[in-house]
N, C-alpha and C. Protein backbone atom coordinates (compact mmCIF):
# COMPACT_ATOMS: atom_id res chain seq x y z
N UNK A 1 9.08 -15.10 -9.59
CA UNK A 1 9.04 -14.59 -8.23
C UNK A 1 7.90 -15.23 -7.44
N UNK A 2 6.53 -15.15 -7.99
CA UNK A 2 5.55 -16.09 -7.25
C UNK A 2 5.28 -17.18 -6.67
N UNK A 3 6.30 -18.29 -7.53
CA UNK A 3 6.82 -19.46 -7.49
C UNK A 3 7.59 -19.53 -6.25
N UNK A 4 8.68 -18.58 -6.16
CA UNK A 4 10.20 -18.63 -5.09
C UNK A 4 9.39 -18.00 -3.75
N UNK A 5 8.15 -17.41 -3.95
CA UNK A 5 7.58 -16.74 -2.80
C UNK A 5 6.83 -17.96 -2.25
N UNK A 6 5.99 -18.66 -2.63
CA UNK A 6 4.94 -19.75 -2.55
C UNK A 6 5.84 -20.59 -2.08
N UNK A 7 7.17 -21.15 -2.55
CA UNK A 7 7.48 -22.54 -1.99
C UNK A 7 8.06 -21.87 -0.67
N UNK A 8 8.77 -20.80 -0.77
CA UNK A 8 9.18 -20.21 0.86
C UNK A 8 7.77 -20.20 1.68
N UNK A 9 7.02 -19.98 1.51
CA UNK A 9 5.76 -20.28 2.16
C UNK A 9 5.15 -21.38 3.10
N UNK A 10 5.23 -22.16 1.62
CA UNK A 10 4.81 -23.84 1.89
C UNK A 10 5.78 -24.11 2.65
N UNK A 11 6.75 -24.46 2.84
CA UNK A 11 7.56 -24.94 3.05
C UNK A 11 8.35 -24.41 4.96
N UNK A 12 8.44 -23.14 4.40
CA UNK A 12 9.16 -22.33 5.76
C UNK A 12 8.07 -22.03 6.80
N UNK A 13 7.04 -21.57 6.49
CA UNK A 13 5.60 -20.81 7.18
C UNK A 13 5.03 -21.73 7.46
N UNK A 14 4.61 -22.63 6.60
CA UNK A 14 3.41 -23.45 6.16
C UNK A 14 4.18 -25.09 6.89
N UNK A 15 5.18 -25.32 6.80
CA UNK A 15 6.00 -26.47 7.06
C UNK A 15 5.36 -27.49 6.41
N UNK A 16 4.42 -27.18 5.03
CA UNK A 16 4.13 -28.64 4.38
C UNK A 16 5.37 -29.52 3.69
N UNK A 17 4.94 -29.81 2.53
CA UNK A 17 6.01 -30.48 1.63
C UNK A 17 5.63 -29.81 0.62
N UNK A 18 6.62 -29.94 -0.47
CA UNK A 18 6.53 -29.25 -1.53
C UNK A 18 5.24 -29.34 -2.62
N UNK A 19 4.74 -30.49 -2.52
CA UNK A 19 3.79 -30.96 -3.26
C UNK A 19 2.21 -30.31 -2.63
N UNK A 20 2.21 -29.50 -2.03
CA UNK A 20 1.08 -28.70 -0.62
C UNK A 20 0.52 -27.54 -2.05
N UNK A 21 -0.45 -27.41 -2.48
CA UNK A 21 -1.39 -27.49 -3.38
C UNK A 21 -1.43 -25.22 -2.98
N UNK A 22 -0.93 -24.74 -3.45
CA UNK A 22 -1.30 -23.14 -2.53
C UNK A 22 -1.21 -22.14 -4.02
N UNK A 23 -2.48 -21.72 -4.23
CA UNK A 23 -2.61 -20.46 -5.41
C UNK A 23 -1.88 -19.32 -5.02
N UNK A 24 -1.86 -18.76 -6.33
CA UNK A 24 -1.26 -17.70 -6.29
C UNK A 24 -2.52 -16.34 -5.47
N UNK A 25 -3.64 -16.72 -5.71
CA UNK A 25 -4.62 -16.02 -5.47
C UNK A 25 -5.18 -16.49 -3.84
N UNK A 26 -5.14 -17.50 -3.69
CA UNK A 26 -5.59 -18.04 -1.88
C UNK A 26 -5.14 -16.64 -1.07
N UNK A 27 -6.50 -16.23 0.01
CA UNK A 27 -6.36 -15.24 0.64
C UNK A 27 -5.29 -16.18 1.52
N UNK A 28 -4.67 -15.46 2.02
CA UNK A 28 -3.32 -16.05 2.90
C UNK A 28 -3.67 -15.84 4.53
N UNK A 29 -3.93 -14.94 4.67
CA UNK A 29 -4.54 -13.32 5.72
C UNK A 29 -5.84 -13.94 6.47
N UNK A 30 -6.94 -14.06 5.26
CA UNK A 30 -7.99 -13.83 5.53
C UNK A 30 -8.71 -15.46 6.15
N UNK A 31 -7.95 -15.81 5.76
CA UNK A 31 -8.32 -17.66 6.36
C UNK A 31 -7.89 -18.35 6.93
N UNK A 32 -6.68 -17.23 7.37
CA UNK A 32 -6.53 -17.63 9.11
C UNK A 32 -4.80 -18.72 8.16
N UNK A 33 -4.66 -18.81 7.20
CA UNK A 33 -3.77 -19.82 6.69
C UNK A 33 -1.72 -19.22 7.20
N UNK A 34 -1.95 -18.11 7.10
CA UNK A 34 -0.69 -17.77 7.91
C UNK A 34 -1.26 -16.34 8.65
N UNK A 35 0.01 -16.32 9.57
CA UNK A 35 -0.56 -15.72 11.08
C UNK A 35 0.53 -14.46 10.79
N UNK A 36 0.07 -13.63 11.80
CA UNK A 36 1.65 -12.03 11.90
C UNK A 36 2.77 -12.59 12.13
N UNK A 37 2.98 -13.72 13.03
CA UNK A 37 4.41 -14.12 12.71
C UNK A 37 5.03 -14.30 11.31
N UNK A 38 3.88 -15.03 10.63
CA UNK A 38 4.27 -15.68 9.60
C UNK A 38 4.35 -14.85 8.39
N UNK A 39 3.78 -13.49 9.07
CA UNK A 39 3.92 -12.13 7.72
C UNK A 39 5.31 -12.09 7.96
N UNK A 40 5.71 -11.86 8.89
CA UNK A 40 7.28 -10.98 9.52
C UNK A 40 8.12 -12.14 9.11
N UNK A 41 8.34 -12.95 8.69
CA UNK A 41 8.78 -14.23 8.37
C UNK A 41 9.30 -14.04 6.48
N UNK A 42 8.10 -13.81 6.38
CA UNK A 42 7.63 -13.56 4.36
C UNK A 42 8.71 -11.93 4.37
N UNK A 43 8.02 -11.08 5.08
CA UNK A 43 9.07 -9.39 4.80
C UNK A 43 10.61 -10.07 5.21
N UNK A 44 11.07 -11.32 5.89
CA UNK A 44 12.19 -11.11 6.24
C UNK A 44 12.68 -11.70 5.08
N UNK A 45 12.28 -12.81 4.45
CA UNK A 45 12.39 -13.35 3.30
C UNK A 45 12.46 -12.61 2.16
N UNK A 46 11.55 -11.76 1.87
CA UNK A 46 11.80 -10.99 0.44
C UNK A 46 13.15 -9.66 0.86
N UNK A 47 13.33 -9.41 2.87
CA UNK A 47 14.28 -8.04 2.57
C UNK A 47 15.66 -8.72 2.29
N UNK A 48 15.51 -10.16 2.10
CA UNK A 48 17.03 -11.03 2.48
C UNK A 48 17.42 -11.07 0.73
N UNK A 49 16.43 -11.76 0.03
CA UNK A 49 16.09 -12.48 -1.33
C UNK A 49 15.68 -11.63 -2.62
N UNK A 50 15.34 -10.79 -2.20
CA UNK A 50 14.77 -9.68 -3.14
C UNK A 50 15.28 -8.13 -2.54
N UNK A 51 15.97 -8.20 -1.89
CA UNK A 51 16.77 -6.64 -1.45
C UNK A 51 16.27 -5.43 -1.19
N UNK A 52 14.55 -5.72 -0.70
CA UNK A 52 13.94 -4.82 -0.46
C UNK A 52 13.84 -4.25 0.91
N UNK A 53 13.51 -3.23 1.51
CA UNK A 53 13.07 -2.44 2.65
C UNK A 53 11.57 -2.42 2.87
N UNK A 54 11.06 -3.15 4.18
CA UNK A 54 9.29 -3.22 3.85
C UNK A 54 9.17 -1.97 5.34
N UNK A 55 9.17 -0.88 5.09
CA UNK A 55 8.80 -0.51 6.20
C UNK A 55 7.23 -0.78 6.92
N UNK A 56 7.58 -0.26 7.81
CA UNK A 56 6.01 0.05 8.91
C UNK A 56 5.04 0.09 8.35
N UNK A 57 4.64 1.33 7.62
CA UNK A 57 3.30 1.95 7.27
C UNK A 57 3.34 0.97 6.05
N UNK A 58 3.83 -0.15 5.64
CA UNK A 58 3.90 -1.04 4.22
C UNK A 58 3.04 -2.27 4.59
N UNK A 59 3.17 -2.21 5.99
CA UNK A 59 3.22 -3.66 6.77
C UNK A 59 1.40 -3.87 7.03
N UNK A 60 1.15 -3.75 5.64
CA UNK A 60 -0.94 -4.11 5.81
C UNK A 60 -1.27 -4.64 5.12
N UNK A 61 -2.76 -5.14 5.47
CA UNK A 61 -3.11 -6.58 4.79
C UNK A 61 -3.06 -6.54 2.87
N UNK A 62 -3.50 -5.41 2.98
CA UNK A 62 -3.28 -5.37 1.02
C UNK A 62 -2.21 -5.77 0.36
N UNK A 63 -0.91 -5.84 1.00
CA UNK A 63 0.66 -6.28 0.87
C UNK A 63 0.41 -7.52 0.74
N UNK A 64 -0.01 -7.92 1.82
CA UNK A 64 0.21 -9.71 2.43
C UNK A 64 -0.55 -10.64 2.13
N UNK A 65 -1.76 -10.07 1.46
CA UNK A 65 -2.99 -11.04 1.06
C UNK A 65 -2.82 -12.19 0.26
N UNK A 66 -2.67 -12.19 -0.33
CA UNK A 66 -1.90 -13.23 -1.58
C UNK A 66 -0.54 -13.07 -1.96
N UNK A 67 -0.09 -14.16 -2.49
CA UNK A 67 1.13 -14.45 -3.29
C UNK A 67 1.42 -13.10 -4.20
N UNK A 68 0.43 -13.46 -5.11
CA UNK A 68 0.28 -12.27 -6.03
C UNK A 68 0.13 -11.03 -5.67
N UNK A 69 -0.26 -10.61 -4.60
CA UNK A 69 -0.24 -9.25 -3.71
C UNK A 69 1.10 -8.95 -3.38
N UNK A 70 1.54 -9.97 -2.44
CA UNK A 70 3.52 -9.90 -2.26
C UNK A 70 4.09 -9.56 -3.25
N UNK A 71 4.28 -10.28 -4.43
CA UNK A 71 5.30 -10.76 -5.25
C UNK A 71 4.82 -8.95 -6.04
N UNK A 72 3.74 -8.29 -6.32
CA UNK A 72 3.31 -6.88 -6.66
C UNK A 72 4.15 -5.48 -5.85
N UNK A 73 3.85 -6.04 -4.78
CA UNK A 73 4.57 -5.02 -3.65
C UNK A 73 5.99 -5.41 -4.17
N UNK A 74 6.58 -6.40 -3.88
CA UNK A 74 7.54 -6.17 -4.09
C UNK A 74 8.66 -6.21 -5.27
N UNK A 75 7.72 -6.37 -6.03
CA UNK A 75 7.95 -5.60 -7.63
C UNK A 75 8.13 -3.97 -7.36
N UNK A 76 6.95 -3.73 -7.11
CA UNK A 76 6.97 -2.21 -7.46
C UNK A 76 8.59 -1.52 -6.02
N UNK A 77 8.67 -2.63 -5.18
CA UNK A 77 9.49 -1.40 -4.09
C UNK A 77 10.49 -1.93 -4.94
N UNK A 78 10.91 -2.65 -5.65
CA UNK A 78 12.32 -2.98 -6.43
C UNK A 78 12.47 -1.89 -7.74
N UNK A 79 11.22 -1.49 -8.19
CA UNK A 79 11.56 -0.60 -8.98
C UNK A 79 11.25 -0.36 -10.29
């Protein structure tokens, strides 16, 4: 899942190339590296790809911080 989250990232958000160097741990949020569009972008991606519901009160930085923060959240809303 971290993997399929990261290259949607790089790639869709990020518009690098695949070879674009991004941890699982890199604050995402905090360094300015993707923006609120680019959150609403990632929730539309995992409610499409992973069949989840991210509501409102979900929608904060502890979610969105990292790869590994996402790919957690949306573990646990899957179940």
């Amino acid at each position: 899942m971290e993997h399929e989250i990261a290259q949607f990232i790089i790639q869709e958000v990020l518009g690098e190339s695949s070879d674009f160097d991004l941890s699982t741990d890199d604050d995402l949020l905090g360094s300015g590296l993707i923006s609120s569009m680019g959150v609403f972008r990632i929730i539309s991606f995992l409610e499409k790809n992973y069949e989840v519901k991210v509501p409102l009160q979900d929608m904060v930085i502890d979610n969105f911080m990292t790869i590994d923060a996402i790919a957690g959240y949306t573990r646990r809303q899957r179940g």
